[in-house]
N, C-alpha and C. Protein backbone atom coordinates (compact mmCIF):
# COMPACT_ATOMS: atom_id res chain seq x y z
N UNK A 1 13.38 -4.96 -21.82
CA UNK A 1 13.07 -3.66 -21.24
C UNK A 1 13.92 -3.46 -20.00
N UNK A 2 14.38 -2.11 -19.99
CA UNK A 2 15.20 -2.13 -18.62
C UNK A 2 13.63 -1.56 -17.84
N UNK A 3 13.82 -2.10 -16.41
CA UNK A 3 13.24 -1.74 -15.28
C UNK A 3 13.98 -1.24 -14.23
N UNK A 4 13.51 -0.35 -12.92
CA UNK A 4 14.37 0.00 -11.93
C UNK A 4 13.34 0.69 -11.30
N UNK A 5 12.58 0.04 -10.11
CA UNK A 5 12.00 -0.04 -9.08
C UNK A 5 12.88 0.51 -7.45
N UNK A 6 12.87 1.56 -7.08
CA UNK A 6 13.49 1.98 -5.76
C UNK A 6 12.59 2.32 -5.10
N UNK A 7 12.61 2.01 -3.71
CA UNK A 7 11.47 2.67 -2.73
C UNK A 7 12.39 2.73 -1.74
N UNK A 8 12.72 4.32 -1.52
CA UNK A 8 13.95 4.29 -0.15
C UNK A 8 13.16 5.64 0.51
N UNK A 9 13.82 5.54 1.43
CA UNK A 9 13.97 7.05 2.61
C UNK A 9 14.40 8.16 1.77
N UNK A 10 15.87 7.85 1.35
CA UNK A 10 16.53 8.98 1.12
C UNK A 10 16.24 9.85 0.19
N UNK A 11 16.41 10.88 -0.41
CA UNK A 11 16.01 11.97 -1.23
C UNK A 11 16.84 11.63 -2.45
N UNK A 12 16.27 11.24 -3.66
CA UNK A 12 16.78 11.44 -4.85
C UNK A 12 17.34 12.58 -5.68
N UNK A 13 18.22 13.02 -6.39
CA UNK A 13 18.60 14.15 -7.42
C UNK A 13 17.76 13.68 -9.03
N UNK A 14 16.28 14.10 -8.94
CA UNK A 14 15.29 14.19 -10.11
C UNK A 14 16.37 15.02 -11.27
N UNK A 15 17.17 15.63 -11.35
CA UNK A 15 18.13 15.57 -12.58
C UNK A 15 19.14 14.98 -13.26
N UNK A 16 19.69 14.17 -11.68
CA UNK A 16 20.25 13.25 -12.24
C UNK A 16 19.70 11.83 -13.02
N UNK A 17 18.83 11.81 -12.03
CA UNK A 17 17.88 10.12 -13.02
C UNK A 17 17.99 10.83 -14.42
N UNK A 18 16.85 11.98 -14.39
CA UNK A 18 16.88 12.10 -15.66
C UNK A 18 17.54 12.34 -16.51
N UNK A 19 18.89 12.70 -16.48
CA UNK A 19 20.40 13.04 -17.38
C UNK A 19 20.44 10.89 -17.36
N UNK A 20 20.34 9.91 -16.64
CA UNK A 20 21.22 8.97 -16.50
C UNK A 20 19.77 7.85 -16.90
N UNK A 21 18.59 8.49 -17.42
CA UNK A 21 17.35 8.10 -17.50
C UNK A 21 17.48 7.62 -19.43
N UNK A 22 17.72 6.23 -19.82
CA UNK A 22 17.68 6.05 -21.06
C UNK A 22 19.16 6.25 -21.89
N UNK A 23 19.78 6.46 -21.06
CA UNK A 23 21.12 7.18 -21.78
C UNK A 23 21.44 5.87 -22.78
N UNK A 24 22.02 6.33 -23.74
CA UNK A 24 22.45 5.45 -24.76
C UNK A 24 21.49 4.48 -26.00
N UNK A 25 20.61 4.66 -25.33
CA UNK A 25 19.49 4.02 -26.28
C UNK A 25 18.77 5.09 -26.96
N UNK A 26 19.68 4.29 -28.33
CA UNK A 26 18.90 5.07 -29.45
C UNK A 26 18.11 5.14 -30.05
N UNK A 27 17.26 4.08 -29.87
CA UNK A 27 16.00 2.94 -30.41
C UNK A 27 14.74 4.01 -29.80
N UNK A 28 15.12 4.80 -28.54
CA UNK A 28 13.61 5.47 -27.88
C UNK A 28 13.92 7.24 -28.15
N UNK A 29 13.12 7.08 -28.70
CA UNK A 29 12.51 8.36 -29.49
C UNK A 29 11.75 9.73 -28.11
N UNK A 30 11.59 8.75 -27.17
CA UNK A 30 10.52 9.78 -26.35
C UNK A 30 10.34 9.29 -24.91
N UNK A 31 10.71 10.47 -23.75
CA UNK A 31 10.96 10.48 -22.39
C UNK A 31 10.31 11.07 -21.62
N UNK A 32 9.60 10.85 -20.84
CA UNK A 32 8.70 11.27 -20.07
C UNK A 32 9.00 10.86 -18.59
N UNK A 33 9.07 12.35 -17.92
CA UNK A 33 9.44 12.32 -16.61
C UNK A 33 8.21 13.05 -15.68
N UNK A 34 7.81 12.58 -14.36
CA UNK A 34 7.04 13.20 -13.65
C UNK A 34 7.85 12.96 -12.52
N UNK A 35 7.92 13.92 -11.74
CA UNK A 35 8.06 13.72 -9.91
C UNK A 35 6.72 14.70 -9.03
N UNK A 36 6.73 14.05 -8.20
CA UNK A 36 5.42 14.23 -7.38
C UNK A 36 6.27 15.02 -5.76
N UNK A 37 5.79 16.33 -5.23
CA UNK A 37 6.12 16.93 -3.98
C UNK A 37 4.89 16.72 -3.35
N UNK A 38 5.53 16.88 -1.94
CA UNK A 38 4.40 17.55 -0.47
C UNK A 38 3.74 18.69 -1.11
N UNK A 39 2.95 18.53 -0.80
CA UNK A 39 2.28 19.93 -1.51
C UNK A 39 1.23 20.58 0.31
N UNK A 40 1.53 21.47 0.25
CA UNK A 40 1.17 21.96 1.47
C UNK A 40 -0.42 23.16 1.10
N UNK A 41 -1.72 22.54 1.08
CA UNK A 41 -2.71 23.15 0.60
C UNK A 41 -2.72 24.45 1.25
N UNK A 42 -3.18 24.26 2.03
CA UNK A 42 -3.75 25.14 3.17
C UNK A 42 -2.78 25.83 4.29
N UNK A 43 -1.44 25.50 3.91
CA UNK A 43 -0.80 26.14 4.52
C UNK A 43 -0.27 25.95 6.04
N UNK A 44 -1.19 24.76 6.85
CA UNK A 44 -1.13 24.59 7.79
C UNK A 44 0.24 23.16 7.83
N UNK A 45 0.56 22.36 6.76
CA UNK A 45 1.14 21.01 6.94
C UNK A 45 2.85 21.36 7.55
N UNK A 46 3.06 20.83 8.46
CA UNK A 46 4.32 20.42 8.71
C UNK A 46 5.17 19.13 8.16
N UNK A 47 4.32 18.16 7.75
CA UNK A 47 5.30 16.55 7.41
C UNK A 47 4.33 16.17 7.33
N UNK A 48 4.83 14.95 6.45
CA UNK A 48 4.28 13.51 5.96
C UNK A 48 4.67 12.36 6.19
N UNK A 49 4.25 11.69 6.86
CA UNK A 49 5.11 10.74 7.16
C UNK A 49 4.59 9.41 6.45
N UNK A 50 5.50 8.96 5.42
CA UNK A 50 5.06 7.68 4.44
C UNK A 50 5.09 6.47 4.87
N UNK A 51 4.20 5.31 4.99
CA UNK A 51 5.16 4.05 5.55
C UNK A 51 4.66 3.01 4.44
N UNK A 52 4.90 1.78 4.56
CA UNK A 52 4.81 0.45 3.27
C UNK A 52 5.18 -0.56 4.28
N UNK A 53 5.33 -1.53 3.43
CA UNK A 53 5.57 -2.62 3.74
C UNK A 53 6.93 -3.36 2.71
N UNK A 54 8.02 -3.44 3.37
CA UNK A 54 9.48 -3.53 2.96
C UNK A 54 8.98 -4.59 1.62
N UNK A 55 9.48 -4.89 0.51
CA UNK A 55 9.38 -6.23 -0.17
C UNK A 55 7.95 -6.34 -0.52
N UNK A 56 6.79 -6.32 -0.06
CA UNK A 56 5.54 -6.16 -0.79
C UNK A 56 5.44 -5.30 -1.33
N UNK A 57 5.95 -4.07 -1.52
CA UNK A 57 6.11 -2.78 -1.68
C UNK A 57 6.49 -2.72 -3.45
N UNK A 58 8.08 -3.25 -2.82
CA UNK A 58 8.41 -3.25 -4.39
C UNK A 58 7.90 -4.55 -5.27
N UNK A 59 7.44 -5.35 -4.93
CA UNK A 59 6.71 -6.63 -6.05
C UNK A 59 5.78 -6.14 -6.37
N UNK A 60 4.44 -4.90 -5.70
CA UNK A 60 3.40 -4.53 -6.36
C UNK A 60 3.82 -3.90 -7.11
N UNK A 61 4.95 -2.68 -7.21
CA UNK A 61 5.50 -1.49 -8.27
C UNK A 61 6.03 -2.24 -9.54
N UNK A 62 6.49 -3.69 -8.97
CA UNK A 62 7.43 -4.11 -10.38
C UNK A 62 6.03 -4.85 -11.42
N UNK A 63 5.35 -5.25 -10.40
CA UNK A 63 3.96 -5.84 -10.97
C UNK A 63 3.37 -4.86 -11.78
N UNK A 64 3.14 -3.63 -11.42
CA UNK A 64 2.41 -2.68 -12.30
C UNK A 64 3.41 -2.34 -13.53
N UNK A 65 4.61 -1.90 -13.03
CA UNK A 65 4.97 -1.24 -14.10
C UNK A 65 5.51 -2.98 -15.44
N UNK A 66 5.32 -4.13 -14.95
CA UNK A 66 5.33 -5.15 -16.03
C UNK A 66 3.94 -5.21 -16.79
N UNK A 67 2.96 -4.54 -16.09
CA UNK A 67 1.64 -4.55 -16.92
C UNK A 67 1.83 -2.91 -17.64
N UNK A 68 2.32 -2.33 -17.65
CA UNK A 68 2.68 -1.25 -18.15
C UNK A 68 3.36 -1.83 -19.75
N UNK A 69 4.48 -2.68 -19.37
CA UNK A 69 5.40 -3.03 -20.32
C UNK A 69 4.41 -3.91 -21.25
N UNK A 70 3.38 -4.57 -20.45
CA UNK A 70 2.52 -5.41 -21.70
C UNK A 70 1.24 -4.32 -22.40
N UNK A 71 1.09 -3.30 -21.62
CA UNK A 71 0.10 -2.23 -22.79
C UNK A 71 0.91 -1.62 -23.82
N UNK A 72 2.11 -1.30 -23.73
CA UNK A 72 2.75 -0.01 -24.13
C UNK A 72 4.27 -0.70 -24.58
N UNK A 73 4.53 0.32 -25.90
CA UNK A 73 6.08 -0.34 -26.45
C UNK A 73 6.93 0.50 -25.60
N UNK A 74 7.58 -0.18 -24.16
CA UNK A 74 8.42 0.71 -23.78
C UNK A 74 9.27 -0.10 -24.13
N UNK A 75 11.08 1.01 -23.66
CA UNK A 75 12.07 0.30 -23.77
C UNK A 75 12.45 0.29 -22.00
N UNK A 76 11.91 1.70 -21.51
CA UNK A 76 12.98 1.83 -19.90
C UNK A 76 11.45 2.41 -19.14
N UNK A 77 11.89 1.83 -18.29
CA UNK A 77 10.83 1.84 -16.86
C UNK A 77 11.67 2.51 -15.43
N UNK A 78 10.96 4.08 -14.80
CA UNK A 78 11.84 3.60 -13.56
C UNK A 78 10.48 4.26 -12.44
N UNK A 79 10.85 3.83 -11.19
CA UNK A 79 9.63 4.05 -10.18
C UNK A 79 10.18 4.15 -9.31
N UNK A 80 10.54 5.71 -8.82
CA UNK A 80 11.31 5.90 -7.41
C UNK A 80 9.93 6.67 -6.60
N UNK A 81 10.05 5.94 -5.21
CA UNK A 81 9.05 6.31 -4.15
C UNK A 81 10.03 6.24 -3.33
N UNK A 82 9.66 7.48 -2.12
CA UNK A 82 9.90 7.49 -0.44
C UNK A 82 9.14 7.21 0.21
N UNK A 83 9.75 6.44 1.63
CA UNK A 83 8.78 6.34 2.46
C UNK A 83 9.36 7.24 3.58
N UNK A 84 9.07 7.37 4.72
CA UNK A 84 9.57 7.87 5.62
C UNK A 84 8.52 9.61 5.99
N UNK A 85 9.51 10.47 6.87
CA UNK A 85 8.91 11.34 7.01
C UNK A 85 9.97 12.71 6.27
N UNK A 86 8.39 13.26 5.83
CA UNK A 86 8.51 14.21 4.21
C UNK A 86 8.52 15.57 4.47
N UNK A 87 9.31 16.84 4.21
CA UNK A 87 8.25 17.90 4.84
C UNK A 87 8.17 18.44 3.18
N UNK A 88 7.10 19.82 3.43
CA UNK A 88 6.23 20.70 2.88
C UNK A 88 7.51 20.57 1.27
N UNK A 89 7.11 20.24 0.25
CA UNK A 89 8.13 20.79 -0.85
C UNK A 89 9.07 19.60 -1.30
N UNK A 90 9.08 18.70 -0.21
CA UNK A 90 10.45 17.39 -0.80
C UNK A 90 9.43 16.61 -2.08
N UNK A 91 10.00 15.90 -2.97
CA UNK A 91 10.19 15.29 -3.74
C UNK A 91 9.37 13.75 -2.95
N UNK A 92 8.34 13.32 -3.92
CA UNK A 92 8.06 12.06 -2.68
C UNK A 92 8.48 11.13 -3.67
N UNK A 93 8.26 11.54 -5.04
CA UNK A 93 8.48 9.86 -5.89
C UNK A 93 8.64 10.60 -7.07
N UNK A 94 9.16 9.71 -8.27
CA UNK A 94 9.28 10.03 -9.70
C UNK A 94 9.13 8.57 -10.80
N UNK A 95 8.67 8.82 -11.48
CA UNK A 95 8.12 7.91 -12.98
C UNK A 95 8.97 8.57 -13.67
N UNK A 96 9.58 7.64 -14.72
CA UNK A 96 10.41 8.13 -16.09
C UNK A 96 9.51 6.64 -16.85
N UNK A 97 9.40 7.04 -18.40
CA UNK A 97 8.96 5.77 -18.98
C UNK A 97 10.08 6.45 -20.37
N UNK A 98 10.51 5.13 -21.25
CA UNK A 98 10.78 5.60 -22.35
C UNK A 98 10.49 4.91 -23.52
N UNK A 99 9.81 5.01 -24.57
CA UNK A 99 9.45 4.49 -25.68
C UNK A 99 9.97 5.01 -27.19
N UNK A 100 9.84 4.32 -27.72
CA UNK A 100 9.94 4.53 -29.51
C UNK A 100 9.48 5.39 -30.08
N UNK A 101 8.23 5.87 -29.65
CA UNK A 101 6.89 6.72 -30.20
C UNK A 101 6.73 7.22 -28.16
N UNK A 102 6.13 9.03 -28.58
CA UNK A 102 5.74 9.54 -27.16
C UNK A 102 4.14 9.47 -26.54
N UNK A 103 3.55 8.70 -27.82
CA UNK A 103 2.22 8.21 -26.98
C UNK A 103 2.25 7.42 -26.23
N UNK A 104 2.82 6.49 -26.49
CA UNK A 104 3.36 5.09 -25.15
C UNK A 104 3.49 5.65 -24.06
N UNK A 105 5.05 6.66 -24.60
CA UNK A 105 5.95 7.17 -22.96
C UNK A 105 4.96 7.67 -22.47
N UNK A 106 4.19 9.03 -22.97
CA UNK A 106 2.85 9.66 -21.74
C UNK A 106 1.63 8.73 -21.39
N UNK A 107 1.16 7.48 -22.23
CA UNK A 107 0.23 7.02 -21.47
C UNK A 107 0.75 6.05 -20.40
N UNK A 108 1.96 5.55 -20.61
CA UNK A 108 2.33 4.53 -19.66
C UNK A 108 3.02 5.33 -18.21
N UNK A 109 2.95 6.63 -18.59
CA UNK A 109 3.97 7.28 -17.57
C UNK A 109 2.43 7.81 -16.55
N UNK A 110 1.29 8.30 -17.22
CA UNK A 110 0.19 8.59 -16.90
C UNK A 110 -0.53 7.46 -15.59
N UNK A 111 -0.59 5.99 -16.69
CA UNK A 111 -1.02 4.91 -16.25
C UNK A 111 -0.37 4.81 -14.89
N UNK A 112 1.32 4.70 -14.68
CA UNK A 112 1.73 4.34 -13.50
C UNK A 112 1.34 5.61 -12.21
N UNK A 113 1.63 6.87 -12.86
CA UNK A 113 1.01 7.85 -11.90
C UNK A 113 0.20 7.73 -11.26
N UNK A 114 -1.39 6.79 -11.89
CA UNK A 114 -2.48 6.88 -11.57
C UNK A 114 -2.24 5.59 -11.07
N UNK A 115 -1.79 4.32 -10.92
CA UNK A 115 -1.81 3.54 -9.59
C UNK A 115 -1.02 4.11 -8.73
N UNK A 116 0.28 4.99 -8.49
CA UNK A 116 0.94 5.36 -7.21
C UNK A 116 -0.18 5.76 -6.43
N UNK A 117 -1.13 6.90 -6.97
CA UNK A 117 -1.67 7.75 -6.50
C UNK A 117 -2.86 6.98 -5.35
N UNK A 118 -3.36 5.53 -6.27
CA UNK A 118 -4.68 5.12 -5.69
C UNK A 118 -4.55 3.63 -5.13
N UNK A 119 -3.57 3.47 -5.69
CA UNK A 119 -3.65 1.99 -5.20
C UNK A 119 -2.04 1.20 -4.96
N UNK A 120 -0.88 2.09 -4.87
CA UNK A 120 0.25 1.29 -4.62
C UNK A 120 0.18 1.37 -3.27
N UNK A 121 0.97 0.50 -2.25
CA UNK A 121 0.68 -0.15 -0.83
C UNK A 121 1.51 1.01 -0.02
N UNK A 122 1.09 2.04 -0.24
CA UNK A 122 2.02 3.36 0.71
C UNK A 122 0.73 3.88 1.80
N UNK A 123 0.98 4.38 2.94
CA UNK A 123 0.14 5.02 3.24
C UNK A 123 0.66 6.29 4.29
N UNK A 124 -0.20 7.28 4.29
CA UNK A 124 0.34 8.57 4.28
C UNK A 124 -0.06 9.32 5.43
N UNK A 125 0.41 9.68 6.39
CA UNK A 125 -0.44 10.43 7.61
C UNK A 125 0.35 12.02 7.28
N UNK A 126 -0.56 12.99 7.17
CA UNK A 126 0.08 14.30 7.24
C UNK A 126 -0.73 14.72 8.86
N UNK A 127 0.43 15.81 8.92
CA UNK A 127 0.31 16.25 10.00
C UNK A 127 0.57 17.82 10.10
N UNK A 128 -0.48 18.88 10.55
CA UNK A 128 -0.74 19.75 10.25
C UNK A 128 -0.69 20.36 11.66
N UNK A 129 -0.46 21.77 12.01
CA UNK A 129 -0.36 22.40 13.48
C UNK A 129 -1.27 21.84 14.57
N UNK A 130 -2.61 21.50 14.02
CA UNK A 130 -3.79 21.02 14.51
C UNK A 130 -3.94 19.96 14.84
N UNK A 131 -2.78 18.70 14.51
CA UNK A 131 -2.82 17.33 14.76
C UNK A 131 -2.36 16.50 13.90
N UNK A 132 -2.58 15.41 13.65
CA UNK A 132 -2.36 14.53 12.38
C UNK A 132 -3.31 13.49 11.98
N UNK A 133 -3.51 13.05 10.67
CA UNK A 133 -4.41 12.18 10.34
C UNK A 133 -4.10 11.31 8.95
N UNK A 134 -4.26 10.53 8.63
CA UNK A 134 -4.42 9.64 7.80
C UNK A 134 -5.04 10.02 6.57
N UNK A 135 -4.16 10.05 5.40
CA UNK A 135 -5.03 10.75 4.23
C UNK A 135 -6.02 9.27 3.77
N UNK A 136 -6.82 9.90 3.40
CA UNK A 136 -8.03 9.01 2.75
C UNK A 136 -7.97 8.85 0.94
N UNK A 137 -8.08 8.01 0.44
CA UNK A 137 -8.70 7.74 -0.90
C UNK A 137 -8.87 9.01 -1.23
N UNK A 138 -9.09 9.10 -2.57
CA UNK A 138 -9.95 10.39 -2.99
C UNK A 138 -11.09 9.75 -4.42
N UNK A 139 -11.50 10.27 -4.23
CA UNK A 139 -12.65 9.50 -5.76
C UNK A 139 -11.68 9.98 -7.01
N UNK A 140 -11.45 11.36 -7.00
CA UNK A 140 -10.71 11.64 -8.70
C UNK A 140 -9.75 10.52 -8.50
N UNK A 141 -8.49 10.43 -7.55
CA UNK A 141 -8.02 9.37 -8.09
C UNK A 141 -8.78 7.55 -8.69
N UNK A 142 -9.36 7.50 -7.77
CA UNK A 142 -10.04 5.95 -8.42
C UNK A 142 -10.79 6.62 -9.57
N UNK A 143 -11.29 7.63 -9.95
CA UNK A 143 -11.58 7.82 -11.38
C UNK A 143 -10.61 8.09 -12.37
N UNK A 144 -10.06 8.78 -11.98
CA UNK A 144 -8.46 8.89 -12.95
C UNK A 144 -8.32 7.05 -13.29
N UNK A 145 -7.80 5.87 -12.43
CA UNK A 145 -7.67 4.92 -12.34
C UNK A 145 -8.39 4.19 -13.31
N UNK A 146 -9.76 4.22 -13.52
CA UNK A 146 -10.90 3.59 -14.14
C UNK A 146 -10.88 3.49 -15.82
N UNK A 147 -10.36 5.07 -16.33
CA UNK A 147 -9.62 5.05 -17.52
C UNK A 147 -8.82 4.10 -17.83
N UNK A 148 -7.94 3.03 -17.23
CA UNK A 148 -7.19 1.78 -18.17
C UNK A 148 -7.53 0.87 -18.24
């Protein structure tokens, strides 16, 4: 299986992965791409500022997405996350999975979504006109989670 785990600052081109996402393998039938933005609810957010832990970071992502590779017939794995500070609309991370059959690619592409979301080692302070704070857990995600 190819894998490719990145967790940087800088801003990715989400068309290019995906033009350069599986290329040549003819064996996978089915591609599944998600990228995740700032999403600014309420209108009030200025930035996000992401932080991790260098190297623990990426051994938990490569850890999940190898338990990915043991549920699911993939062939290509990729897991790009930012850390740093985000504003309203950037791009924070993207999942590509690719398999033989497209039930794999969407549940394994699903599966990894739902640990970024709840349990990979990022943590997130937004900061809104009013101040800044520390996003919290949310229950849908640990229920989303509970499904695998």
């Amino acid at each position: 299986m190819g894998l490719r785990i990145l967790v940087q600052q800088e801003p990715f081109d989400f068309g290019a992965e995906c033009d350069g996402f599986a290329a040549g393998r003819h064996d996978l039938g089915a591609v599944v791409t998600f990228a995740g933005t700032v999403r600014d609810l309420g209108g009030d957010l200025r930035g996000m500022e992401i932080e991790h832990y260098p190297g623990m970071t990426e051994k938990a992502l490569e850890a999940i997405a190898r338990e990915a590779e043991g549920r699911w017939d993939l062939g290509e794995v990729l897991v790009i996350h930012r850390h740093g500070p985000l504003a309203p609309g950037e791009r924070i991370m993207m999942v590509a999975t690719a398999s033989p059959h497209r039930k794999d690619a969407f549940e394994a592409a699903e599966f990894l979504m739902d640990y970024l979301k709840s349990r990979a080692p990022f943590w997130k302070k937004e900061t809104a006109k009013d101040g800044a704070a520390w996003v919290a857990a949310k229950n849908e995600d640990e229920d989303a989670l509970k499904r695998w």
